[in-house]
Protein backbone atom coordinates (compact mmCIF):
# COMPACT_ATOMS: atom_id res chain seq x y z
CA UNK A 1 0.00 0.00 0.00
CA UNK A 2 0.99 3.43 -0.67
CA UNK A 3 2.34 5.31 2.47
CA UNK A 4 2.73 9.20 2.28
CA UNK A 5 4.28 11.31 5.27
CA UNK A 6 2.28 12.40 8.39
CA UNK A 7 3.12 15.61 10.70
CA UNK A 8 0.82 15.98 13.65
CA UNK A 9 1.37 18.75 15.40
CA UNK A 10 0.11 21.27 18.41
CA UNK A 11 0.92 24.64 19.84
CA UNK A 12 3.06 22.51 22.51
CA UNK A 13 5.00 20.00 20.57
CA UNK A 14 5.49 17.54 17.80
CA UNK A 15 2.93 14.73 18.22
CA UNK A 16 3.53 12.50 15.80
CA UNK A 17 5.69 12.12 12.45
CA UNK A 18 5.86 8.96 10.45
CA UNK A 19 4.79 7.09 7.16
CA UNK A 20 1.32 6.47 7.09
CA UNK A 21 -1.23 4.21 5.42
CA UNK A 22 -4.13 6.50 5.63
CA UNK A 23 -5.63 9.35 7.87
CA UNK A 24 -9.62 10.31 8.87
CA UNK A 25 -10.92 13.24 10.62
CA UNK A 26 -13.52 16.03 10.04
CA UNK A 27 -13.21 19.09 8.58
CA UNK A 28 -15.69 22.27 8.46
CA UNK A 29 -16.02 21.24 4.75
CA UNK A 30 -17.42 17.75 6.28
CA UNK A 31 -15.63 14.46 6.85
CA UNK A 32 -12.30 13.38 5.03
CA UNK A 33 -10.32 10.21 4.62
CA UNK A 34 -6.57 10.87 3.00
CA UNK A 35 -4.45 8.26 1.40
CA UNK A 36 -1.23 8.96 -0.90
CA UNK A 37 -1.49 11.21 -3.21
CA UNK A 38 -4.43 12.91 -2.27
CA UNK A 39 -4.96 15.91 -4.15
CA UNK A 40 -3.60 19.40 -2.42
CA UNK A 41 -6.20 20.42 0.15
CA UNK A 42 -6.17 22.95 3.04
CA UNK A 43 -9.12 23.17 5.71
CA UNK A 44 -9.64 23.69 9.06
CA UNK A 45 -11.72 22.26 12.04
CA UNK A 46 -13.09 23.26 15.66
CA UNK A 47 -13.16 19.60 16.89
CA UNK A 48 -12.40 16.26 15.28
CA UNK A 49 -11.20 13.05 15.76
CA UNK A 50 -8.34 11.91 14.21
CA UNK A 51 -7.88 8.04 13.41
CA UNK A 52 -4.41 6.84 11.93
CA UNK A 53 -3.64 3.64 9.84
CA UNK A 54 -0.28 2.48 9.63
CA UNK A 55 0.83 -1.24 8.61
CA UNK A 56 0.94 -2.03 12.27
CA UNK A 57 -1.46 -0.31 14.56
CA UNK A 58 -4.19 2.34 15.12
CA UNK A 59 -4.04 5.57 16.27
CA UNK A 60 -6.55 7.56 17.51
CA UNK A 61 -6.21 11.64 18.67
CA UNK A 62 -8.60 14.71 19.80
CA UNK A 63 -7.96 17.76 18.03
CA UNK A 64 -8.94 21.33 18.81
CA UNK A 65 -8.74 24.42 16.69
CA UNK A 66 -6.63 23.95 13.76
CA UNK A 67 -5.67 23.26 10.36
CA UNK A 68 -4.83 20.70 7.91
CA UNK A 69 -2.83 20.76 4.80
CA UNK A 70 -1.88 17.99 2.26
CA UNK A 71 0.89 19.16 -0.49
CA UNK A 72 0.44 16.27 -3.29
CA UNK A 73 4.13 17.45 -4.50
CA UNK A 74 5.62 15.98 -1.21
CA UNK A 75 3.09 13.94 -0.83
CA UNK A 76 2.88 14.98 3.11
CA UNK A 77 -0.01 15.84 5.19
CA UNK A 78 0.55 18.20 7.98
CA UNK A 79 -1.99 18.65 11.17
CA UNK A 80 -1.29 21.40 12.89
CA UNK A 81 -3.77 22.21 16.51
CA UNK A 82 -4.25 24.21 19.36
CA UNK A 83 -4.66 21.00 21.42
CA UNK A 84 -4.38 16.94 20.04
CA UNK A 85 -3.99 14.87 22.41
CA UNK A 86 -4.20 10.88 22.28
CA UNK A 87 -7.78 9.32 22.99
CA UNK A 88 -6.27 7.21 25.96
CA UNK A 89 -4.71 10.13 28.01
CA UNK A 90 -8.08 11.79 27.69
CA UNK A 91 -9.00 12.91 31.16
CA UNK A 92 -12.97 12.59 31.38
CA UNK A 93 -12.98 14.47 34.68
CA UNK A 94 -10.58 17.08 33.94
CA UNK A 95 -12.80 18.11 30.91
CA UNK A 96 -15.96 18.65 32.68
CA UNK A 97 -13.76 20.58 34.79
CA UNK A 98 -12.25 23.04 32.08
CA UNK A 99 -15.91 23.11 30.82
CA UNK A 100 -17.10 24.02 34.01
CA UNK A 101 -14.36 26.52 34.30
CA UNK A 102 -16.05 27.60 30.70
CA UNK A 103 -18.74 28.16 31.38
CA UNK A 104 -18.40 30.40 34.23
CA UNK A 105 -15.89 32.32 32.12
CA UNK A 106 -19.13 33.10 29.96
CA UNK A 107 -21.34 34.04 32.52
CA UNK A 108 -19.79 37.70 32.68
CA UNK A 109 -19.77 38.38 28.99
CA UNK A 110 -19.60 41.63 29.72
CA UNK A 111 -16.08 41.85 30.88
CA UNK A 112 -15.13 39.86 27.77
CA UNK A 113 -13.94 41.10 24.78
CA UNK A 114 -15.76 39.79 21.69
CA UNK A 115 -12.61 37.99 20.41
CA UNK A 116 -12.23 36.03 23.85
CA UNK A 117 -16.49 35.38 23.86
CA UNK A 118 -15.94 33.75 20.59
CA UNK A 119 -13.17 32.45 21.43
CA UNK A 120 -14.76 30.69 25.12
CA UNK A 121 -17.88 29.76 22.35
CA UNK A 122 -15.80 27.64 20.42
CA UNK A 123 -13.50 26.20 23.26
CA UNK A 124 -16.86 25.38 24.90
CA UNK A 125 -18.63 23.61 21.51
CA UNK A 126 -15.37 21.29 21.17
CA UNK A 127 -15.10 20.22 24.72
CA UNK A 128 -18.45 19.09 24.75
CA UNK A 129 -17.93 16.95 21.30
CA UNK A 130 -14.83 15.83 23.11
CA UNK A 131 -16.75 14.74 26.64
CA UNK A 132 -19.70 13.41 24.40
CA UNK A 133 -17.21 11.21 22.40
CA UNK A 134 -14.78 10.19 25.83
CA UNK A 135 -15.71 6.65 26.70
CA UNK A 136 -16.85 7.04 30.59
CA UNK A 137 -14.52 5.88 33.20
């Protein structure tokens, strides 16, 4: 099978870089599956989850706020987030606690700027896709 490069990537540090079979996640043009040699493509999502094939395992990785690009001439895909971080060191409880935290932050929109309310909006929308999706403890 045809393998083309991966770069996952978040404001904090290099995730994950390797040779991939083929990578999933969701988009705010809708869901996409890339394989090598996918045409060029740049998008962006709020919240998605990404699921990696390689020849050997299964990956899977939350992603907030961020942006994908494929360049067909390297044949390279490059994920780059505000936060990604694996499905198994998900921490359920800590979560609920940010969007608790959230939440309250919202309360007082009037001592917010509109960039940070939109901002608190979105963090808020992709936490609770992330807690819906979180198998329980």
């Amino acid at each position: 099978m045809n393998k083309f490069r991966l770069v996952l990537q978040s404001t904090e540090q290099n995730l994950y870089e390797s040779e991939v079979n083929s990578v999933s996640l969701g988009s705010k043009g809708g869901d996409l599956q890339i394989f090598a040699r996918h045409a060029d493509l740049s998008t962006s999502f709020d919240f998605t989850t990404i699921k990696i094939e390689t020849e050997n395992e299964t990956l899977k990785f939350y992603a907030r706020g961020g942006i994908v690009n494929f360049d067909n001439k390297e044949n390279k895909l490059l994920v780059l987030g505000l936060s990604i971080t694996p499905v198994s060191e998900v921490d359920l409880k800590g979560a609920k606690s940010y969007l608790e935290y959230v939440n309250s932050l919202l309360e007082n929109k009037e001592s917010l700027s509109n960039f940070k309310i939109i901002q608190l909006e979105n963090e808020k929308i992709a936490l609770e896709k992330q807690i819906q999706k979180t198998p329980s403890e």
